[in-house]
Protein backbone atom coordinates (compact mmCIF):
# COMPACT_ATOMS: atom_id res chain seq x y z
CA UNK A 1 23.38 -6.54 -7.13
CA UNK A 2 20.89 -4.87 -9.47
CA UNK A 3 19.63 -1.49 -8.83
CA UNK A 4 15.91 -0.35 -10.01
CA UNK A 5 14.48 2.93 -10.30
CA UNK A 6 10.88 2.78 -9.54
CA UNK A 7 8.38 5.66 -10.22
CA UNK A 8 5.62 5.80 -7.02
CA UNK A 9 2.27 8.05 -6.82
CA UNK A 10 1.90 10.70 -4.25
CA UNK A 11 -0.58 7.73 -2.02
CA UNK A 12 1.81 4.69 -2.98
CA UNK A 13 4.48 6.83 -1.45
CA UNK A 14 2.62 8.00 1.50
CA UNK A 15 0.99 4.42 2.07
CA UNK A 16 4.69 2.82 1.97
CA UNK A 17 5.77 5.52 4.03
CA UNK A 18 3.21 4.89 6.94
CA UNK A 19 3.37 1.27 6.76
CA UNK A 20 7.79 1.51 7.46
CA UNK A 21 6.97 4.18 9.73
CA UNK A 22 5.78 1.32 12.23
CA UNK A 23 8.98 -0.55 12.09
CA UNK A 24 11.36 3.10 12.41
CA UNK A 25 11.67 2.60 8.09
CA UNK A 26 12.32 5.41 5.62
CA UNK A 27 11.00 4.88 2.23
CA UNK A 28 13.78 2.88 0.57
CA UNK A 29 14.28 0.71 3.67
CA UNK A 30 10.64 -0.25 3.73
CA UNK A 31 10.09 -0.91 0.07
CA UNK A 32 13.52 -3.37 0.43
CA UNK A 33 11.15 -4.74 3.09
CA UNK A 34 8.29 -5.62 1.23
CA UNK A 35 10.16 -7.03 -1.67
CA UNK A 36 12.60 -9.30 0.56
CA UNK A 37 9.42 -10.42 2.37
CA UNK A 38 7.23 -11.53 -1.02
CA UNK A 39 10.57 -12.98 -2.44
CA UNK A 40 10.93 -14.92 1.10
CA UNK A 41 7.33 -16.21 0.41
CA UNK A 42 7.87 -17.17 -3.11
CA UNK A 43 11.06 -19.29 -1.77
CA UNK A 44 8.77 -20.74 1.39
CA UNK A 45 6.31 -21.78 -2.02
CA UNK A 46 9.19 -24.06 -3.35
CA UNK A 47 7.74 -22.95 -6.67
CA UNK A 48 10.95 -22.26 -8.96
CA UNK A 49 10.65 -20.64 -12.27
CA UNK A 50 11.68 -22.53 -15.29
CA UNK A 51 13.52 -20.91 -18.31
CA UNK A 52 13.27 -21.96 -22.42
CA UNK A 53 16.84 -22.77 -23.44
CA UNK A 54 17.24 -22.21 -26.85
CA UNK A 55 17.51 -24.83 -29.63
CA UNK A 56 21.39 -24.13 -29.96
CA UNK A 57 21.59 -24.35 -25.82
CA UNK A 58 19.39 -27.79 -25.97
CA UNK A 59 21.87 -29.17 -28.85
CA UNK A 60 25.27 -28.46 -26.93
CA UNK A 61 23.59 -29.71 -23.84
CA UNK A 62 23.05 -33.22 -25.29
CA UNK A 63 26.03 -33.20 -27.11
CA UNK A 64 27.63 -32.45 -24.14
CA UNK A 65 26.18 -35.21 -22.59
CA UNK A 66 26.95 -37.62 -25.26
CA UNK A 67 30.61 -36.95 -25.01
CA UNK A 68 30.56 -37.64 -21.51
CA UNK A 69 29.13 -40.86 -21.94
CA UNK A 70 31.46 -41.45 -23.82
CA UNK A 71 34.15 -41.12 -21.72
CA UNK A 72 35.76 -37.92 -23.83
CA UNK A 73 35.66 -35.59 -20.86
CA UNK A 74 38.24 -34.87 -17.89
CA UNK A 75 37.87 -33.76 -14.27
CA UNK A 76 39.16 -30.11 -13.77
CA UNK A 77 40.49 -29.81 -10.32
CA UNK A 78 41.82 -26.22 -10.53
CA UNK A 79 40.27 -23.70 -13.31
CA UNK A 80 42.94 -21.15 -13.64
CA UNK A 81 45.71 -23.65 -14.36
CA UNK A 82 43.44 -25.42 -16.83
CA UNK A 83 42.42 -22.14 -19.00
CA UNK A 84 46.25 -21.25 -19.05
CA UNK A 85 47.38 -24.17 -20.55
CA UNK A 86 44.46 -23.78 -23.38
């Protein structure tokens, strides 16, 4: 979970504050509204953002994917019992 601290104006604060007052919100609960609503409409959007890899990322990707191609990778079933025996 990440927490943000958020610095309102007297009429932001009053304007949130009327708008949760319809629903029975206090402040916090109604600002959690708005934000899990315009996420929710992002998601409803099917638009999903897209993030630069670096060139060191992009190079261990596709070696990565080279060396499965070639066959030089194995199937881990259970992680702890593979990163003890490393």
């Amino acid at each position: 979970m990440t927490k943000v601290q958020l610095s309102l104006t007297d009429q932001e604060a009053a304007i949130l504050s009327s708008y949760g007052s319809q629903f029975g919100y206090n402040l916090p609960k109604t600002i959690r509204f708005v934000i899990s609503k315009a996420s929710e409409d992002f998601l409803k959007e099917g638009t999903t953002p897209i993030y630069e890899m670096s060139k060191k990322t992009e190079e261990k990707g596709l070696e990565a994917l080279k060396e499965y191609g070639a066959g030089k990778t194995v199937e881990v079933k259970d992680a702890e019992e593979f990163f003890s025996k490393l």
